[in-house]
C-alpha atoms as a PDB file:
ATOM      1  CA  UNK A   1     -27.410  84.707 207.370  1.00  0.00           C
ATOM      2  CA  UNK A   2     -29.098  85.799 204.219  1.00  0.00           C
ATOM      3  CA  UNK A   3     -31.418  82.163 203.746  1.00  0.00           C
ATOM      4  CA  UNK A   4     -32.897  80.431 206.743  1.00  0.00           C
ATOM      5  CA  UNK A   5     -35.508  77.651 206.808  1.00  0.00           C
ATOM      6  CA  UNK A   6     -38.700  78.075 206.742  1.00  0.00           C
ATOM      7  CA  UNK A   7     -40.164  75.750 209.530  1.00  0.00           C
ATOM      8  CA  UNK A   8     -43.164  73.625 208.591  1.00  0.00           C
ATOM      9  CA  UNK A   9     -45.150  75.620 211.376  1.00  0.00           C
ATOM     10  CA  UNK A  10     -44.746  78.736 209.252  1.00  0.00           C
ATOM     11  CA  UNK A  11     -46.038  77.464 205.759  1.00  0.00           C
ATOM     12  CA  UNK A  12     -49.169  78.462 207.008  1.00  0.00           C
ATOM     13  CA  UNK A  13     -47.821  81.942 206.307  1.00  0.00           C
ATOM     14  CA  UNK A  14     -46.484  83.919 203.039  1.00  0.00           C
ATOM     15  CA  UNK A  15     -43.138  84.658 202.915  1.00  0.00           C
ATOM     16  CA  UNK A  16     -40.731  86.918 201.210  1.00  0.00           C
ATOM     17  CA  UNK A  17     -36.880  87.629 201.114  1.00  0.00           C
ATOM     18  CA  UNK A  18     -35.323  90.518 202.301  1.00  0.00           C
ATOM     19  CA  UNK A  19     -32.119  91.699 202.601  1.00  0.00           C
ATOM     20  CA  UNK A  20     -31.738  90.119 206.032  1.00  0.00           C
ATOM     21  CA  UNK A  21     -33.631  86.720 205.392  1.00  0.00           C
ATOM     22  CA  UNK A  22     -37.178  85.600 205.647  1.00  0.00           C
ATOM     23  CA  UNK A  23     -40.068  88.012 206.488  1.00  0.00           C
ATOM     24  CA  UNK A  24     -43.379  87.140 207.310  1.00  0.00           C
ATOM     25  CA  UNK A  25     -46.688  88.127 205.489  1.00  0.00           C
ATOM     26  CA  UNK A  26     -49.806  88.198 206.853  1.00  0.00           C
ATOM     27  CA  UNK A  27     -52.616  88.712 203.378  1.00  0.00           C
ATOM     28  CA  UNK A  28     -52.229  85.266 202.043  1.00  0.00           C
ATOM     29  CA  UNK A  29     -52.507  81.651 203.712  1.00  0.00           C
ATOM     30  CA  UNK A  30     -50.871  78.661 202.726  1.00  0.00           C
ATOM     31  CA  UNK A  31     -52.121  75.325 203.791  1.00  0.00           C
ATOM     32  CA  UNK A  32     -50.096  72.762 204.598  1.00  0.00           C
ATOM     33  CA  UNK A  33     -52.617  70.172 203.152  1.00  0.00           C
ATOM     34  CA  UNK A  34     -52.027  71.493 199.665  1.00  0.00           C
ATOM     35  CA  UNK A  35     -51.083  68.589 197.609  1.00  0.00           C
ATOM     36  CA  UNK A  36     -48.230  71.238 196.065  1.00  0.00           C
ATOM     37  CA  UNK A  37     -47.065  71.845 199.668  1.00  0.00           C
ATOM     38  CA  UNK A  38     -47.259  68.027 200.567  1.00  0.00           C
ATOM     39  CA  UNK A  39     -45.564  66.946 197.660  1.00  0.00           C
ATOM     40  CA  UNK A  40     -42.917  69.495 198.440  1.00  0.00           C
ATOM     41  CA  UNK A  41     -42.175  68.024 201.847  1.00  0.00           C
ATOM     42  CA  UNK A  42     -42.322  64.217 200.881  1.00  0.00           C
ATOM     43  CA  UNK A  43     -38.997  65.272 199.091  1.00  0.00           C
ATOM     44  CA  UNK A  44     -36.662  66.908 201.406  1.00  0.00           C
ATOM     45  CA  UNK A  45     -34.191  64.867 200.086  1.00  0.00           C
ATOM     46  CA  UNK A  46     -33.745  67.534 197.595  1.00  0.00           C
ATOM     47  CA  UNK A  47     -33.867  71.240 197.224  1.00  0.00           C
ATOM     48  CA  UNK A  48     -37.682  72.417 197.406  1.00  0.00           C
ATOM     49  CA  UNK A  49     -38.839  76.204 196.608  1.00  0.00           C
ATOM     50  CA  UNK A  50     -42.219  77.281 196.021  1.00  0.00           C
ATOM     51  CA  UNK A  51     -42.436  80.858 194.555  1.00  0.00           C
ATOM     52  CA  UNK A  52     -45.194  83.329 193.496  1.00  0.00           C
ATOM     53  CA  UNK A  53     -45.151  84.968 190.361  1.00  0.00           C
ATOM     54  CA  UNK A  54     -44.526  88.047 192.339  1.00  0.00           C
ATOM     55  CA  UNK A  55     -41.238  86.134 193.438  1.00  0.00           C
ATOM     56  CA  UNK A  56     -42.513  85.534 197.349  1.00  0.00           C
ATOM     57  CA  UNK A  57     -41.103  82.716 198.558  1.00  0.00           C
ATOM     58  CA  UNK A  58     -43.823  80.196 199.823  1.00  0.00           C
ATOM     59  CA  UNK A  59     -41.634  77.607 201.030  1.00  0.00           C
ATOM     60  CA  UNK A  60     -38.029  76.872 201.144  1.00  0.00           C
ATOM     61  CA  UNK A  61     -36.255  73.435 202.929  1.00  0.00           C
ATOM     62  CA  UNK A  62     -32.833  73.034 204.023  1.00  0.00           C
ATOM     63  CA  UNK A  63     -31.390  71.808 201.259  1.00  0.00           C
ATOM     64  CA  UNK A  64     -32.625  74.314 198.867  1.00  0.00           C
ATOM     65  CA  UNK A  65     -31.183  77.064 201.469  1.00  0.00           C
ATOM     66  CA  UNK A  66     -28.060  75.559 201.528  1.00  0.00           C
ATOM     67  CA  UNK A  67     -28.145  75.554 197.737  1.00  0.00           C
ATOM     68  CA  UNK A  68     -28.806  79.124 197.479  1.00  0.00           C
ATOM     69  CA  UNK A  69     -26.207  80.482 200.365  1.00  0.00           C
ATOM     70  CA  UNK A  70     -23.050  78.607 198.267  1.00  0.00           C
ATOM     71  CA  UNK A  71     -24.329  80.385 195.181  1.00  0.00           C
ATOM     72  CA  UNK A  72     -24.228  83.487 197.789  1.00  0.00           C
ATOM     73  CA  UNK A  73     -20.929  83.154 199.060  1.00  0.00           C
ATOM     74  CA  UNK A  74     -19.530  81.875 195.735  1.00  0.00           C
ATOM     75  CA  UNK A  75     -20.221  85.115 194.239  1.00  0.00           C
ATOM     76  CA  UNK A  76     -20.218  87.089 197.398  1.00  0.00           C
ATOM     77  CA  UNK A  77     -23.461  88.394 195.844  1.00  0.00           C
ATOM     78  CA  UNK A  78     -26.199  89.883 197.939  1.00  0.00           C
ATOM     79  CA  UNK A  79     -29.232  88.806 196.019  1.00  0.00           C
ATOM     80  CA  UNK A  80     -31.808  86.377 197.825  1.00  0.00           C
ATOM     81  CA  UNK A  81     -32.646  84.543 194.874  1.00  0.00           C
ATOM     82  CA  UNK A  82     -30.062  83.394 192.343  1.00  0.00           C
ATOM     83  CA  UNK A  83     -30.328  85.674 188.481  1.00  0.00           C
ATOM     84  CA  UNK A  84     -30.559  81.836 187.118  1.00  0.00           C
ATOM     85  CA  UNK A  85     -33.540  80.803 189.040  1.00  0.00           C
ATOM     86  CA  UNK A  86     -35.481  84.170 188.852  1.00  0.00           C
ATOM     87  CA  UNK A  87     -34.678  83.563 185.032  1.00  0.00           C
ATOM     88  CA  UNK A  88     -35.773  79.867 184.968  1.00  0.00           C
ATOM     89  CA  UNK A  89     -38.975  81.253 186.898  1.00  0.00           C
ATOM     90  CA  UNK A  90     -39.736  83.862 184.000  1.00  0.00           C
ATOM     91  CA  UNK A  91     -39.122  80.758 181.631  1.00  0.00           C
ATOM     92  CA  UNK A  92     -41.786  79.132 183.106  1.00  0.00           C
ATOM     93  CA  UNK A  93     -44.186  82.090 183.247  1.00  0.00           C
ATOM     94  CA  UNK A  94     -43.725  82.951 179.880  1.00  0.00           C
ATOM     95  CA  UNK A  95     -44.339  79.662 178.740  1.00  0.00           C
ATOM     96  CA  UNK A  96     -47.554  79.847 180.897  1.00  0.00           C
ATOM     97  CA  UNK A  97     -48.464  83.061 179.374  1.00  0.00           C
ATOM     98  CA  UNK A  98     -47.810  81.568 175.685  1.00  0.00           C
ATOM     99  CA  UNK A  99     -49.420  78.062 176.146  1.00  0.00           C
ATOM    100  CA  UNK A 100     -51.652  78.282 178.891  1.00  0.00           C
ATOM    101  CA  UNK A 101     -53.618  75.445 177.838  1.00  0.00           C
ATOM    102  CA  UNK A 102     -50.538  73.071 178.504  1.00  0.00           C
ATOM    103  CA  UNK A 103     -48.502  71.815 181.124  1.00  0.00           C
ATOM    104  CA  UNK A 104     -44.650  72.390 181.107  1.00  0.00           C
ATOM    105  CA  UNK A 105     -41.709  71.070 183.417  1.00  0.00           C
ATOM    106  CA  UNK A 106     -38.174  72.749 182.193  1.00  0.00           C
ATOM    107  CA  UNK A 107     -35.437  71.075 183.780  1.00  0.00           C
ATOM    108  CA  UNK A 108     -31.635  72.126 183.081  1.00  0.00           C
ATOM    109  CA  UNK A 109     -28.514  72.207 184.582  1.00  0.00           C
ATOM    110  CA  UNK A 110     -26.505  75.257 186.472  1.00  0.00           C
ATOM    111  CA  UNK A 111     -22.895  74.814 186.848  1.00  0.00           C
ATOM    112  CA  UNK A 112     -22.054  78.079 189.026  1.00  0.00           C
ATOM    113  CA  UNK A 113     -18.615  76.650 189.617  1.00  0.00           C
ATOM    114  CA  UNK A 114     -16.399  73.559 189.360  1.00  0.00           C
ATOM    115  CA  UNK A 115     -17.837  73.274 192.932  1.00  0.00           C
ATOM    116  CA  UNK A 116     -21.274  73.834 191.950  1.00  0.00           C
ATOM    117  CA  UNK A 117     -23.590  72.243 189.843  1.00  0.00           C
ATOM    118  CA  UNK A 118     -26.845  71.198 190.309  1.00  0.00           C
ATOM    119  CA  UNK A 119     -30.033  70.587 188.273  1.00  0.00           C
ATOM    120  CA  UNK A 120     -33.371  72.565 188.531  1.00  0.00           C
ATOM    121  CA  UNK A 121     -36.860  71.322 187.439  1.00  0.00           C
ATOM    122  CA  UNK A 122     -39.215  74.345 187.296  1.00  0.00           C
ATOM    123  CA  UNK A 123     -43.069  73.554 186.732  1.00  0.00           C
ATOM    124  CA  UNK A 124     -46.079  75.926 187.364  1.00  0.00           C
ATOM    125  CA  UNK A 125     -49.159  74.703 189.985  1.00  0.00           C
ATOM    126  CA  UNK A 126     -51.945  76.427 191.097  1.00  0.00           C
ATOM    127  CA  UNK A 127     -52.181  76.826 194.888  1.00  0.00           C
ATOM    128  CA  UNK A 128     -55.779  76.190 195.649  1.00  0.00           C
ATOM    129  CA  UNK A 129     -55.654  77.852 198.959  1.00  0.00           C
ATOM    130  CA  UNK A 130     -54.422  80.782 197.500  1.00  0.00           C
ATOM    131  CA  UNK A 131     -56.311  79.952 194.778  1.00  0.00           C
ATOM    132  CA  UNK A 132     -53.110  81.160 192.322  1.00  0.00           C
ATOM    133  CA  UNK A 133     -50.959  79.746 190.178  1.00  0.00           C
ATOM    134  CA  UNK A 134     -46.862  79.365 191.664  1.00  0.00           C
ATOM    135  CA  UNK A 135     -43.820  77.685 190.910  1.00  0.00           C
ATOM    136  CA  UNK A 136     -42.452  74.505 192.589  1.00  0.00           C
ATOM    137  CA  UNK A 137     -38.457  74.530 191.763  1.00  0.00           C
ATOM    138  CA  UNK A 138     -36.782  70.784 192.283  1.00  0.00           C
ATOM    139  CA  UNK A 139     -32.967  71.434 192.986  1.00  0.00           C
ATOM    140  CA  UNK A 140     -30.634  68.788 193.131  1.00  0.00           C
ATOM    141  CA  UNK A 141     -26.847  69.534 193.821  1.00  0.00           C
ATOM    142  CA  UNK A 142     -23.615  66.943 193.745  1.00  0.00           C
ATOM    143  CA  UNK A 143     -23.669  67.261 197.049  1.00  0.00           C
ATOM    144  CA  UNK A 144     -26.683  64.810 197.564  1.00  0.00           C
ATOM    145  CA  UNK A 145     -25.029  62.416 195.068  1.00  0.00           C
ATOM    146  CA  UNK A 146     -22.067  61.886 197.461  1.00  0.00           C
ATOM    147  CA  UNK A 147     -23.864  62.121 200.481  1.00  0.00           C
ATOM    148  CA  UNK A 148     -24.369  58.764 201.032  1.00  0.00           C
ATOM    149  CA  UNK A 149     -20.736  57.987 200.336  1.00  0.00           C
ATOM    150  CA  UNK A 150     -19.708  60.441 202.924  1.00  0.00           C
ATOM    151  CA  UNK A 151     -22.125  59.116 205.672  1.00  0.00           C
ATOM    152  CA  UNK A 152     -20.810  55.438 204.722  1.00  0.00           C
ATOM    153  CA  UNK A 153     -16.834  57.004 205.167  1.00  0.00           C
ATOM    154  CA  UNK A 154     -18.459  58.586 208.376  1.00  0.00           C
ATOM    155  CA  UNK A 155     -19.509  54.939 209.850  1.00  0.00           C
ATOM    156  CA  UNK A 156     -16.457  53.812 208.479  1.00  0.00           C
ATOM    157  CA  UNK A 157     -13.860  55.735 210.715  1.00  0.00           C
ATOM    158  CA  UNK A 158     -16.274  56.095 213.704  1.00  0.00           C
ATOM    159  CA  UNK A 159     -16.762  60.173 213.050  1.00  0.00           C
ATOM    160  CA  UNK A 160     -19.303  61.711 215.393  1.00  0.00           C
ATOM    161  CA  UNK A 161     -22.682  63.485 214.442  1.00  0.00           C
ATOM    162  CA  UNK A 162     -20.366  67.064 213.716  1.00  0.00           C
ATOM    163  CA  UNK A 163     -17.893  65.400 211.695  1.00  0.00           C
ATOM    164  CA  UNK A 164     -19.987  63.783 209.731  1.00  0.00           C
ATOM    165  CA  UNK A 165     -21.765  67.183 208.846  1.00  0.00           C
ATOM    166  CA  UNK A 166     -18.154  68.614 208.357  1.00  0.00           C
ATOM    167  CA  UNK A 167     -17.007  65.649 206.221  1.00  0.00           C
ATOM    168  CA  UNK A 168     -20.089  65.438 204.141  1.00  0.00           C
ATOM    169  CA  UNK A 169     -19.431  69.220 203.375  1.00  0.00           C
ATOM    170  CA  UNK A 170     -15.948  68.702 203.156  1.00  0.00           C
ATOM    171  CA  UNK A 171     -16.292  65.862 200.673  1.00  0.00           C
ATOM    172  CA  UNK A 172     -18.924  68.161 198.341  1.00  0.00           C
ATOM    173  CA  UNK A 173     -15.517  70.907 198.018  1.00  0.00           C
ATOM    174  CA  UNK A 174     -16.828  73.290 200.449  1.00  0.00           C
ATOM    175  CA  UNK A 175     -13.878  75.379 202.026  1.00  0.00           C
ATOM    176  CA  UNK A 176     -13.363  76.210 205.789  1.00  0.00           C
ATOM    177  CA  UNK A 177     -15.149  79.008 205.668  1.00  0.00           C
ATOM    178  CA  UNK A 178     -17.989  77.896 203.724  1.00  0.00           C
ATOM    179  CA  UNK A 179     -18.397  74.778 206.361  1.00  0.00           C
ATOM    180  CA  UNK A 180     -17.703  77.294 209.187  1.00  0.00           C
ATOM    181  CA  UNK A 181     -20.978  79.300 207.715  1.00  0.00           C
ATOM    182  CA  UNK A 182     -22.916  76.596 206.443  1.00  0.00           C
ATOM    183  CA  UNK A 183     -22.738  74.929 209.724  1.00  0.00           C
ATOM    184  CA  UNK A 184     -22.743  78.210 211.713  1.00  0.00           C
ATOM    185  CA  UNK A 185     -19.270  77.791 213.677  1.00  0.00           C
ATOM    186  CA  UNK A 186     -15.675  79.369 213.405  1.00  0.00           C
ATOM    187  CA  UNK A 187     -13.774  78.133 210.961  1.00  0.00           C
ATOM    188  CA  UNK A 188     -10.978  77.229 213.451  1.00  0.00           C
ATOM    189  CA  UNK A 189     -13.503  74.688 214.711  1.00  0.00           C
ATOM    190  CA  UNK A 190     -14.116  73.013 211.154  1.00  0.00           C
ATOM    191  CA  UNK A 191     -10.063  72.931 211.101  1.00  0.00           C
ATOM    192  CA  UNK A 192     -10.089  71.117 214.568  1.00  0.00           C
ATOM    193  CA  UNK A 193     -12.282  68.687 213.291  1.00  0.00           C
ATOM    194  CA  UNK A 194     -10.849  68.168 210.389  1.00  0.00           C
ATOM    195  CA  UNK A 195      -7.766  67.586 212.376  1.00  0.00           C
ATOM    196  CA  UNK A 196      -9.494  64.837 214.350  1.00  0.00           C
ATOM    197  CA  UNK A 197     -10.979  63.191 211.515  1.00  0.00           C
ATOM    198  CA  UNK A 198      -8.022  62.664 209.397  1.00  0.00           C
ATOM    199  CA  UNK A 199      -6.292  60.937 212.561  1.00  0.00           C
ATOM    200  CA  UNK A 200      -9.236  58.940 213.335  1.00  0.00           C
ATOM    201  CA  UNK A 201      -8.651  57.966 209.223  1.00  0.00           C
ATOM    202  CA  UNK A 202      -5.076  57.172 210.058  1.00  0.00           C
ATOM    203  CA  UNK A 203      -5.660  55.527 213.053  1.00  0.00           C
ATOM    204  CA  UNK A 204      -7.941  52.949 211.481  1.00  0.00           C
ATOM    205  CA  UNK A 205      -5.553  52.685 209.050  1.00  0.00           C
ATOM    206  CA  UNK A 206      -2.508  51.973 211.084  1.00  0.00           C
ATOM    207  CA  UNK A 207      -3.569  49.031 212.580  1.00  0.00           C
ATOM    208  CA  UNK A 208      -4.172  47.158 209.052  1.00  0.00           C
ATOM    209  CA  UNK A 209      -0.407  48.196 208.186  1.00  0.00           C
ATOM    210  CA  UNK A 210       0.793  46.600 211.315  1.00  0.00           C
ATOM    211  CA  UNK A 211      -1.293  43.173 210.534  1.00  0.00           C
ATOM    212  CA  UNK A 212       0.302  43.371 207.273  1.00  0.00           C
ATOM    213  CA  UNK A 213       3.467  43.966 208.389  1.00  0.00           C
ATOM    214  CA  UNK A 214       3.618  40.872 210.545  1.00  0.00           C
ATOM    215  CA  UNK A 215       2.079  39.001 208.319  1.00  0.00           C
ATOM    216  CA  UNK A 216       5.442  39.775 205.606  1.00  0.00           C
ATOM    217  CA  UNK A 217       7.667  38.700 208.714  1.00  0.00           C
END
């Protein structure tokens, strides 16, 4: 796949995107203990990327990679990073560059799609182990807003830990293909589960019918 995570082992290490994913760098050290890397993983709830002004990728979580591969495979693009973030990230620079006394956060909102939307807060920090300045990118999708929604449906119908990942996808408009990807399976297995979990959805349902059937009688 074009976007993998970056573990939290390897943030001691500089990373870049390539045509074929992540590649390692070995001139510049990241610490973990840098309060913009620690404040990056206390929210992995949402979409976290930390880029140099040379556009290296420092740090990228699941969510933000799972942001950037539907952008991918929405436009069937190649590109690692996304024209609208490398733009938001030349935003930010520029304002740098123009006001460097200050300190500016530029939020907006991308709607690639109908299917995707999602809102970016772009900010620049210095690094202090690197001792130069980045930028920490917030990305938050629809997809986290009906997350919990989906995991409640999940409970609700008994689903197991793979349907819940394919109905949480499912439920954010992905397609079978995008699931099958996302998830990295054939998309004939996303269409058996599917399968399963809409009879698991009618067999909880058939049993309230009956009651209420017998209760009319």
């Amino acid at each position: 796949m074009l976007f993998i995570r970056v573990p939290v082992e390897d943030l001691t290490k500089v990373t870049t995107f390539s045509g074929a994913g992540f590649e390692t760098g070995n001139k510049n050290q990241v610490d973990i203990q840098d309060p913009v890397v620690e404040e990056a993983l206390t929210k992995l709830t949402n979409g976290i990327l930390i880029i140099t002004e040379g556009k290296q990728v420092l740090y990228a979580n699941d969510c933000a990679c799972r942001i950037l591969r539907q952008i991918s495979q929405e436009r069937n693009a190649p590109e690692a990073i996304p024209t609208e973030i490398s733009y938001l990230c030349n935003s930010a620079a520029d304002a740098r560059r123009r006001f460097p006394e200050q300190h500016w956060i530029i939020k907006t909102k991308i709607c690639i799609s109908s299917s995707i939307a999602f809102t970016v807060t772009a900010r620049y920090m210095k690094l202090d182990t690197l001792n130069k300045y980045c930028i920490v990118l917030e990305l938050k999708d629809q997809y986290q807003l009906i997350k919990g929604i989906a995991m409640e449906e999940a409970q609700h119908y008994g689903l197991t830990d793979r349907e819940t990942e394919i109905w949480t996808l499912q439920r954010a408009n992905y397609t079978y293909k995008q699931i099958a990807d996302e998830l990295f399976i054939a998309p004939n297995t996303v269409k058996k589960h599917m399968q399963n979990i809409h009879l698991k959805q009618k067999g909880f349902a058939a049993p309230t019918m009956g009651r209420n059937s017998l209760a009319e009688r």
